[in-house]
PDB file of N, CA and C in Angstrom:
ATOM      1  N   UNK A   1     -19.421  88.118  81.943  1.00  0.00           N
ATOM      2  CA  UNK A   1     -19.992  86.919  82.539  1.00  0.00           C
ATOM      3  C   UNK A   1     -21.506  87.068  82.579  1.00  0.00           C
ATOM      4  N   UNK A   2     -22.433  86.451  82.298  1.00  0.00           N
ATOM      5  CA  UNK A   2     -23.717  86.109  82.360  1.00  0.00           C
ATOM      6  C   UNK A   2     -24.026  85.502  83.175  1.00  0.00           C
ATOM      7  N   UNK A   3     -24.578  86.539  84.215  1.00  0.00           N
ATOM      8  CA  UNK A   3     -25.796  86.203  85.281  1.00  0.00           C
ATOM      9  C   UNK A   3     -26.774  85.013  85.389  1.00  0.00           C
ATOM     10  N   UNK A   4     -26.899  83.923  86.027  1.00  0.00           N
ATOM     11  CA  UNK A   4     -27.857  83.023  85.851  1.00  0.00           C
ATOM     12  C   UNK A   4     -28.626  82.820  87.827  1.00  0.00           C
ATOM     13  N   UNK A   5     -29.661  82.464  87.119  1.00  0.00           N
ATOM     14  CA  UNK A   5     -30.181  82.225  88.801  1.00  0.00           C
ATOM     15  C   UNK A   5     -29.592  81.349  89.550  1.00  0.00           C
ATOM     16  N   UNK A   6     -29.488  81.589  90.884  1.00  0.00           N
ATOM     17  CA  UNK A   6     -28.349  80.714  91.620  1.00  0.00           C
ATOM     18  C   UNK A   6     -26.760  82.024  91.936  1.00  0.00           C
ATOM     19  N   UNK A   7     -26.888  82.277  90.862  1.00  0.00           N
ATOM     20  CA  UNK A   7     -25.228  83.084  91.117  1.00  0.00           C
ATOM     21  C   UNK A   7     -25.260  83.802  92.304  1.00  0.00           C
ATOM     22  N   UNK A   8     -23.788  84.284  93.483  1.00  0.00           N
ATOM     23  CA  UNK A   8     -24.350  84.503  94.441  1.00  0.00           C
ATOM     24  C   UNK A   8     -23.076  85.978  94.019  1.00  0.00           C
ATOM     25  N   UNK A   9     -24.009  87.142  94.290  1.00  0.00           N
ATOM     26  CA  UNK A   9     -23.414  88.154  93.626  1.00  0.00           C
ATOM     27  C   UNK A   9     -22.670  89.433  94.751  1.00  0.00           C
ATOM     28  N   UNK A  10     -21.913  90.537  94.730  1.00  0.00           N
ATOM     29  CA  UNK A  10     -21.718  91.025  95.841  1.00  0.00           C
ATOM     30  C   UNK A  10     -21.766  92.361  95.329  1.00  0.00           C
ATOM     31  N   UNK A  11     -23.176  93.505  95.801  1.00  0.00           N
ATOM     32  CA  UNK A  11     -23.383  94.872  95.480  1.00  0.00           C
ATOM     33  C   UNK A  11     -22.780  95.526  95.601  1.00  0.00           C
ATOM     34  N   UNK A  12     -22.086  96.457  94.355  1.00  0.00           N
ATOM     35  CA  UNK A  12     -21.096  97.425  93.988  1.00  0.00           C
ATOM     36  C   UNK A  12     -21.763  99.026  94.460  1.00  0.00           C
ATOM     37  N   UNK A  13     -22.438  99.142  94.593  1.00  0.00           N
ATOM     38  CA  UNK A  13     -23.365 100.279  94.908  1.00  0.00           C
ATOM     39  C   UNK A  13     -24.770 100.544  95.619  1.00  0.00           C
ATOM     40  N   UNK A  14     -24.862 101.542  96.305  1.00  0.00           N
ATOM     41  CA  UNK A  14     -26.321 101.437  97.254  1.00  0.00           C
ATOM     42  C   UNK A  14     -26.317 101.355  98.000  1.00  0.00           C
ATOM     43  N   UNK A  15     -27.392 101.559  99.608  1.00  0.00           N
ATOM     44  CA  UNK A  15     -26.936 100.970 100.742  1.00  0.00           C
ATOM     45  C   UNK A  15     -26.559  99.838 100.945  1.00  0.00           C
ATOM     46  N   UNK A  16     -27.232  98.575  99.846  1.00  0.00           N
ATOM     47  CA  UNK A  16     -26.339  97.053 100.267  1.00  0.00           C
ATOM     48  C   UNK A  16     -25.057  97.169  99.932  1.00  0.00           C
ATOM     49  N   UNK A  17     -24.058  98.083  99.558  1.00  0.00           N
ATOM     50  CA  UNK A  17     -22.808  97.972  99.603  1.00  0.00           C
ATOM     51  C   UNK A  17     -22.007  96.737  99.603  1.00  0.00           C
ATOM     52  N   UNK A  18     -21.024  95.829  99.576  1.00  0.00           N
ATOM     53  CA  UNK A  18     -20.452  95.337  99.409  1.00  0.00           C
ATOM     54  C   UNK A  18     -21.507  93.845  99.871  1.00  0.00           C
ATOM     55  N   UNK A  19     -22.449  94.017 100.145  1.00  0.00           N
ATOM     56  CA  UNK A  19     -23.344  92.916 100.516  1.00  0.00           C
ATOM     57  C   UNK A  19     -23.843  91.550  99.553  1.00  0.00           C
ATOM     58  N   UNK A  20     -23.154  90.178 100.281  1.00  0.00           N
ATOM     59  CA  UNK A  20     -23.380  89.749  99.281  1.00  0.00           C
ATOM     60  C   UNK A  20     -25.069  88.788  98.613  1.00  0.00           C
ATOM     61  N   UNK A  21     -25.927  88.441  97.434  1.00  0.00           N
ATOM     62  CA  UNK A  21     -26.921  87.994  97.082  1.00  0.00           C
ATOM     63  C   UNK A  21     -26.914  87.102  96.292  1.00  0.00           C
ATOM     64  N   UNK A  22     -27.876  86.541  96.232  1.00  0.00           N
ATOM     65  CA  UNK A  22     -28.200  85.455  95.425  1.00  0.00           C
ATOM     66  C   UNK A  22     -29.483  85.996  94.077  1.00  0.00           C
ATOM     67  N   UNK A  23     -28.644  85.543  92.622  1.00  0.00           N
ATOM     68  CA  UNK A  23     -29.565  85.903  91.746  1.00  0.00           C
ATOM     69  C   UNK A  23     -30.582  85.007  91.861  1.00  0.00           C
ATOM     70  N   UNK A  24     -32.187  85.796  91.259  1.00  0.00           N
ATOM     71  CA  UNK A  24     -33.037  84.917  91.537  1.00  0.00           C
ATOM     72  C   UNK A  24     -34.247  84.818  89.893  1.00  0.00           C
ATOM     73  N   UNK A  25     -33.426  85.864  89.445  1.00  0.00           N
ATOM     74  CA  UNK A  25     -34.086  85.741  87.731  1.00  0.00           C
ATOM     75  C   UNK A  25     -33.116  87.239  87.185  1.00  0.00           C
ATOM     76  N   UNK A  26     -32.640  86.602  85.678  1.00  0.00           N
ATOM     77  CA  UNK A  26     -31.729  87.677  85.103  1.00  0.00           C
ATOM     78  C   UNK A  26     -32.663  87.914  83.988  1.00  0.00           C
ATOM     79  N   UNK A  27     -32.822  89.235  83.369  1.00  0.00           N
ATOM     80  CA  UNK A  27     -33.079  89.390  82.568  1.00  0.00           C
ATOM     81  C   UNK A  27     -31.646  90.610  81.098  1.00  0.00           C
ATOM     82  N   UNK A  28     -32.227  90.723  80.462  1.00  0.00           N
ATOM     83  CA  UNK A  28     -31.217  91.496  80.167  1.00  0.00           C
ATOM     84  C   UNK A  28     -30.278  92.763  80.424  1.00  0.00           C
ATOM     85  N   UNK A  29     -31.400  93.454  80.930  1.00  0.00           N
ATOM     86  CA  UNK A  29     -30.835  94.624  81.904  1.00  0.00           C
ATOM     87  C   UNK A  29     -30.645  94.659  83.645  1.00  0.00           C
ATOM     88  N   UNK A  30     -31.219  93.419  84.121  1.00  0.00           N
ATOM     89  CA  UNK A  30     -31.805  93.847  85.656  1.00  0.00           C
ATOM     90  C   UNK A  30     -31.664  92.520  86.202  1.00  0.00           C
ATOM     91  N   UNK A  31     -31.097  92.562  87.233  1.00  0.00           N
ATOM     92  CA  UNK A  31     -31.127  90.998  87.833  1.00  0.00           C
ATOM     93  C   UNK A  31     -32.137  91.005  89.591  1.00  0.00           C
ATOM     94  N   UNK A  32     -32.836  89.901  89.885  1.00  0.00           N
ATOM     95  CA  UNK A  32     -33.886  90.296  91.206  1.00  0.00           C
ATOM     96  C   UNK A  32     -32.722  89.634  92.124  1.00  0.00           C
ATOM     97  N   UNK A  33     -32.284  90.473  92.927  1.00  0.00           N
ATOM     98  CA  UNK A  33     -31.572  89.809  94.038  1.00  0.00           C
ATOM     99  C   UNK A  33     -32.137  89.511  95.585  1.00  0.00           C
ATOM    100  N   UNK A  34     -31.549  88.557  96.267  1.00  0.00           N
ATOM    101  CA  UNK A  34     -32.439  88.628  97.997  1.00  0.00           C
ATOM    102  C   UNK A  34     -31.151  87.839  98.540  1.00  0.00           C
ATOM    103  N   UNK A  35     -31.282  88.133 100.018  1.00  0.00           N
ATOM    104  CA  UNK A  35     -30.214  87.812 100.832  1.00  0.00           C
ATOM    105  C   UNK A  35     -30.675  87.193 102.046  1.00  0.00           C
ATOM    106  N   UNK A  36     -32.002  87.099 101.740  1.00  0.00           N
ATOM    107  CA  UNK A  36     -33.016  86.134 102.449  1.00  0.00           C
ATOM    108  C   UNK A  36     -33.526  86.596 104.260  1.00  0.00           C
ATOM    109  N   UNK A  37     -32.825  87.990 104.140  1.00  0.00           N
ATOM    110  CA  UNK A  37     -33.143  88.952 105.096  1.00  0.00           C
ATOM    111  C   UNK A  37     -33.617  89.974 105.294  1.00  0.00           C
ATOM    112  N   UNK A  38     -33.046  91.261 104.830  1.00  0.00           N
ATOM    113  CA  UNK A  38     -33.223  92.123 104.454  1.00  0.00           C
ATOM    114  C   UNK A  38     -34.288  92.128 102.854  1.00  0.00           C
ATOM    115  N   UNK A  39     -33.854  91.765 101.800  1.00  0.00           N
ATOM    116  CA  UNK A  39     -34.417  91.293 100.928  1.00  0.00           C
ATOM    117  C   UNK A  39     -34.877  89.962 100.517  1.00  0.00           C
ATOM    118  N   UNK A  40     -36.181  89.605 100.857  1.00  0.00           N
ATOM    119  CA  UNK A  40     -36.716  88.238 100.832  1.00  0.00           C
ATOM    120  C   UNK A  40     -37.177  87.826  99.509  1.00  0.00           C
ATOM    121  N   UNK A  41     -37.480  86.375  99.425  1.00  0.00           N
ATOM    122  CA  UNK A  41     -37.865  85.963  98.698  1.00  0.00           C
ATOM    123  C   UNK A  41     -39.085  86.491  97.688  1.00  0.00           C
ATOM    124  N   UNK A  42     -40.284  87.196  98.701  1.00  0.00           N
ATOM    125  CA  UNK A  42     -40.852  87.476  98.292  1.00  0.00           C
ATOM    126  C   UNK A  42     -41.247  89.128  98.186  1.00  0.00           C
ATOM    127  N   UNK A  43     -39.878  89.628  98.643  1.00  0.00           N
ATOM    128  CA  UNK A  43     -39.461  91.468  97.735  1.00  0.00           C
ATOM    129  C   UNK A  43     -37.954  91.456  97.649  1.00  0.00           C
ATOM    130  N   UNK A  44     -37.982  90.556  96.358  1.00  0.00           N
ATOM    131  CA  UNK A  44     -36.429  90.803  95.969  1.00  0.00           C
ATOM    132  C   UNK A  44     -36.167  92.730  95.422  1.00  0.00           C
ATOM    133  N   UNK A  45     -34.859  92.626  95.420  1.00  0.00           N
ATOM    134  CA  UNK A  45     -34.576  93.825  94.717  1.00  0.00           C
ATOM    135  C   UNK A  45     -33.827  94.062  93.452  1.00  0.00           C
ATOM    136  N   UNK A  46     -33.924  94.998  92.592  1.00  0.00           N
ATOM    137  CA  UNK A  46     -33.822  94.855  91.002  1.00  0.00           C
ATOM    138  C   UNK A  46     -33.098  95.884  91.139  1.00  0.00           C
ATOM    139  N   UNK A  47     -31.928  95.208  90.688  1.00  0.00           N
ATOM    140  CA  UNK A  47     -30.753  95.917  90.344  1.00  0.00           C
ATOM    141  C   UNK A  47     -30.002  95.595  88.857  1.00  0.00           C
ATOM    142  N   UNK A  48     -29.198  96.826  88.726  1.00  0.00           N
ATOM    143  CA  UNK A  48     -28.602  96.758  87.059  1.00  0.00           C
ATOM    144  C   UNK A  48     -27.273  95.830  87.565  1.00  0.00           C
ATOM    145  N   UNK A  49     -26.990  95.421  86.203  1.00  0.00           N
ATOM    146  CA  UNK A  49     -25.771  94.605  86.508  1.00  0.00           C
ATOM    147  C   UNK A  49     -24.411  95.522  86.524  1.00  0.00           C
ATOM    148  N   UNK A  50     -24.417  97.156  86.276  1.00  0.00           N
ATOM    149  CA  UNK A  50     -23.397  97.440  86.786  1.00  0.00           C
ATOM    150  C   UNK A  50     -22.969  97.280  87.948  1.00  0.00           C
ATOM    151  N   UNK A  51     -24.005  97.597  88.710  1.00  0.00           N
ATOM    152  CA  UNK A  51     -23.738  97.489  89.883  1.00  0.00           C
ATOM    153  C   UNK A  51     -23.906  96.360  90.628  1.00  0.00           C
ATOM    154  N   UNK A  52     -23.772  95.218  90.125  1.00  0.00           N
ATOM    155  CA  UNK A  52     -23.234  93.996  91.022  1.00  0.00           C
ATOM    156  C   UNK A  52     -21.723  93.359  90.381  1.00  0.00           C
ATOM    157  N   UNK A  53     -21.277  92.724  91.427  1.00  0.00           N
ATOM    158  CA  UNK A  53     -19.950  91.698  91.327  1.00  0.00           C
ATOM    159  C   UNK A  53     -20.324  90.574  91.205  1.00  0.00           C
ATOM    160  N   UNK A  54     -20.413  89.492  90.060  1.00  0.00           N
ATOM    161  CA  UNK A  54     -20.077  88.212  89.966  1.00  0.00           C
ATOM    162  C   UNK A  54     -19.127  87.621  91.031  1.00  0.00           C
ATOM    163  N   UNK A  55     -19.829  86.382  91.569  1.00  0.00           N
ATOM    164  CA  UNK A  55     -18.598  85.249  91.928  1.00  0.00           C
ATOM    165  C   UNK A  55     -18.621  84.075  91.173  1.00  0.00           C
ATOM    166  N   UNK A  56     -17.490  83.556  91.693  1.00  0.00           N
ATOM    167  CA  UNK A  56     -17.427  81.977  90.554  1.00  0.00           C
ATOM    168  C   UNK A  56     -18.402  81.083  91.172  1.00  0.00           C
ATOM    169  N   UNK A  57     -19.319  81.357  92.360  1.00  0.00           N
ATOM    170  CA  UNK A  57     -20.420  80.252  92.927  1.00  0.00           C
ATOM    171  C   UNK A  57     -21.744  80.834  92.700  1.00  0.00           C
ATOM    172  N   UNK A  58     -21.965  79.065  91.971  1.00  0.00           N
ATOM    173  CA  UNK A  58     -23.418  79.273  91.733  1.00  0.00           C
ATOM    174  C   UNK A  58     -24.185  78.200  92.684  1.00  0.00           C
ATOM    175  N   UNK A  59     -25.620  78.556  93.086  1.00  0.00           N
ATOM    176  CA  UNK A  59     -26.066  77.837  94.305  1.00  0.00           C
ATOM    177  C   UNK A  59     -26.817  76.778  93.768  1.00  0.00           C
ATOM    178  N   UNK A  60     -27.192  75.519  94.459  1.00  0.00           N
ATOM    179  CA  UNK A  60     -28.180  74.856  93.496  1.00  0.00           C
ATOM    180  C   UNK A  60     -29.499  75.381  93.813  1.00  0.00           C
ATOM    181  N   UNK A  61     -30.318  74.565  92.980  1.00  0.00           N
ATOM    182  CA  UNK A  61     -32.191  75.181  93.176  1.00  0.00           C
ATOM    183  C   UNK A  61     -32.994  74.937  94.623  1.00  0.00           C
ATOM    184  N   UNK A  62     -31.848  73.752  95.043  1.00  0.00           N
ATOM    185  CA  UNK A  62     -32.623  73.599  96.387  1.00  0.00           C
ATOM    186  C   UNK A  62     -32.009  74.721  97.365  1.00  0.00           C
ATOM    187  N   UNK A  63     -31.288  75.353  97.195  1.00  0.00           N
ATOM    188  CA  UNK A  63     -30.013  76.457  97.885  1.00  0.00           C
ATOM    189  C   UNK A  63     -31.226  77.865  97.988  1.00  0.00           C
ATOM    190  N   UNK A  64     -32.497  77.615  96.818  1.00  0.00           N
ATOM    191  CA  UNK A  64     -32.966  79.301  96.862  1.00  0.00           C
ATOM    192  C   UNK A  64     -34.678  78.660  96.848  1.00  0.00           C
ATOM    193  N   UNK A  65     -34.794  77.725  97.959  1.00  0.00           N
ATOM    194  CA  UNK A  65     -36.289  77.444  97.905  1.00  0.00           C
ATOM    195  C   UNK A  65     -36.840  78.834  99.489  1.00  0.00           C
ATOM    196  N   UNK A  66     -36.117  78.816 100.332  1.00  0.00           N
ATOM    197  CA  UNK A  66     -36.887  79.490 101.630  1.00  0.00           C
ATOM    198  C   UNK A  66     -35.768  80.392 101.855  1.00  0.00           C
ATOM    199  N   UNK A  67     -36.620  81.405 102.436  1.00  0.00           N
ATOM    200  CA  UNK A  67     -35.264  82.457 102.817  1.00  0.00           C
ATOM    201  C   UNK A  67     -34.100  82.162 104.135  1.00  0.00           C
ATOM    202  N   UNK A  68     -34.302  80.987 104.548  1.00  0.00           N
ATOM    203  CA  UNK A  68     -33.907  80.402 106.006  1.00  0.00           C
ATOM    204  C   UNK A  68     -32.647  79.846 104.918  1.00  0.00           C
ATOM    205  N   UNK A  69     -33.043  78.692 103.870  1.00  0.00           N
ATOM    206  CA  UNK A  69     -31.911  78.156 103.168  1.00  0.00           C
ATOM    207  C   UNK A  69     -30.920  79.405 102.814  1.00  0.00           C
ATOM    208  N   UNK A  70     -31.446  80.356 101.996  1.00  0.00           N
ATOM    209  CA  UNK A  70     -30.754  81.137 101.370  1.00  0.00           C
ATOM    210  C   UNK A  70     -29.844  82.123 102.094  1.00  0.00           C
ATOM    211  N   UNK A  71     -30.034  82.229 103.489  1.00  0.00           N
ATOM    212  CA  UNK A  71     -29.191  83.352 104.692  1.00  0.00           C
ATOM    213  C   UNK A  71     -28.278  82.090 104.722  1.00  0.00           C
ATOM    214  N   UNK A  72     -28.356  80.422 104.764  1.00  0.00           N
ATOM    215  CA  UNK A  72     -27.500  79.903 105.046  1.00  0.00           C
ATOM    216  C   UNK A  72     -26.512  79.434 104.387  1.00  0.00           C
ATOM    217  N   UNK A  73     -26.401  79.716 103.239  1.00  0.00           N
ATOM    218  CA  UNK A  73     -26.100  79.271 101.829  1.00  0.00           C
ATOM    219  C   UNK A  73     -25.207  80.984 101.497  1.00  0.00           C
ATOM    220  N   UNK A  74     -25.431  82.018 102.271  1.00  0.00           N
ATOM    221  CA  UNK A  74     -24.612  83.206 102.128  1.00  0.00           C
ATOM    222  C   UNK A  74     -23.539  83.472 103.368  1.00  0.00           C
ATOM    223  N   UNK A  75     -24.381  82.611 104.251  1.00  0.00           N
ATOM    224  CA  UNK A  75     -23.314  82.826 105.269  1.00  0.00           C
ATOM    225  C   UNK A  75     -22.023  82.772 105.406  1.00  0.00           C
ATOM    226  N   UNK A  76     -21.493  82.366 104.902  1.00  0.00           N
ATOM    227  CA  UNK A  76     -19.528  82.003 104.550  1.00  0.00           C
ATOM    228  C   UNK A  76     -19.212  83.803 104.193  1.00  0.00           C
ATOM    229  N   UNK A  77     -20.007  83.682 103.046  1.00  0.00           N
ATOM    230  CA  UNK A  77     -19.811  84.691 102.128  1.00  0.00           C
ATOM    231  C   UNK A  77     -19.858  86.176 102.755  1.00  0.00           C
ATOM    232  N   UNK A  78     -20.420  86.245 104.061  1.00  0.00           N
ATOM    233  CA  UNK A  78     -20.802  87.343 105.080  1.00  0.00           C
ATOM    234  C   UNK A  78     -19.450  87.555 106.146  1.00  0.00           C
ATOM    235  N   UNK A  79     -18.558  86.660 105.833  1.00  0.00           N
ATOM    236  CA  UNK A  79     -17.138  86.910 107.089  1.00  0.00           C
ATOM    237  C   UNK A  79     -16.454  88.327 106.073  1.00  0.00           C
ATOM    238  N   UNK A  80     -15.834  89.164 107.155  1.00  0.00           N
ATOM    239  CA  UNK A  80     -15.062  90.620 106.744  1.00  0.00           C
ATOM    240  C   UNK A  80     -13.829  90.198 106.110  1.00  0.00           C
ATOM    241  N   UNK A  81     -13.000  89.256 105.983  1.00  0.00           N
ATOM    242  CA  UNK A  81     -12.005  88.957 105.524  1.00  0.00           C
ATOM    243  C   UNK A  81     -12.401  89.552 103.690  1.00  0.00           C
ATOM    244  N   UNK A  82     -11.500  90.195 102.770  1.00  0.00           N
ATOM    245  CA  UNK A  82     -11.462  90.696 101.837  1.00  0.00           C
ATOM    246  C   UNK A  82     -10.791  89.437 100.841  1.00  0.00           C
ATOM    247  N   UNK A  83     -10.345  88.447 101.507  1.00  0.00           N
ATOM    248  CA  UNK A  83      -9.458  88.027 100.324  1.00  0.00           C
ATOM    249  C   UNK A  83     -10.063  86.101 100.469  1.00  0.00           C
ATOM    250  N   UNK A  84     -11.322  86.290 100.945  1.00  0.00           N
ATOM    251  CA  UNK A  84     -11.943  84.893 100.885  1.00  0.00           C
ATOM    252  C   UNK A  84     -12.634  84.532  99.792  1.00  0.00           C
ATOM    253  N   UNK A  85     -13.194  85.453  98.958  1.00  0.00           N
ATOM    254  CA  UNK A  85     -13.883  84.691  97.801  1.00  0.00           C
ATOM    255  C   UNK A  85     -13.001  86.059  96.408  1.00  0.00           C
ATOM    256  N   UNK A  86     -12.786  85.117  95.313  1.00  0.00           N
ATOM    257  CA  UNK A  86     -12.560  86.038  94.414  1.00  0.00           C
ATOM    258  C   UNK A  86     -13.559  86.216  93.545  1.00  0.00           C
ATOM    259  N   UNK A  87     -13.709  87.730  92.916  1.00  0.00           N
ATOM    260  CA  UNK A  87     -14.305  87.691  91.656  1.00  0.00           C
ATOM    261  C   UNK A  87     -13.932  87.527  90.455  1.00  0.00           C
ATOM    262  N   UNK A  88     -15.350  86.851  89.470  1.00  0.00           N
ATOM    263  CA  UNK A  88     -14.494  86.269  88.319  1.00  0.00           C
ATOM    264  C   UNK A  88     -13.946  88.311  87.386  1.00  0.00           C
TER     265      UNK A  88
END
């Protein structure tokens, strides 16, 4: 699956652990992720795509303008339940 900005992804490795992000530019090796908290808009973090999980939701452009939108736009995605969102 190919990464596009918007995709909201969930870290396979690292301290963000199972944490889930929003892509914010893919390139071929490295995607910039932020969760609009910890990692903001303006110090995303660059990670390889092994180590992220695709989901089937992608956010729109207005979904990744402020980091206030973007914590709210992950929030669903932040409940402990294991069997609420699948990966593709």
């Amino acid at each position: 699956m190919d990464f596009v900005r918007g995709m909201v992804v969930r870290s396979a490795a690292g301290r963000d652990k199972n944490g889930f992000f929003a892509v914010l530019e893919a390139n071929d090796r490295y995607a910039l992720i932020c969760d609009g908290r910890r990692r903001s808009l303006s110090n995303p973090k660059k990670k390889k795509y092994i180590h992220l999980f695709p989901t089937k939701t992608v956010l729109t452009e207005s979904s990744l303008q402020t980091n206030r939108v973007i914590r709210a736009a992950l929030k669903d995605f932040n409940v402990e339940s294991p069997f609420l969102h699948e990966e593709a």
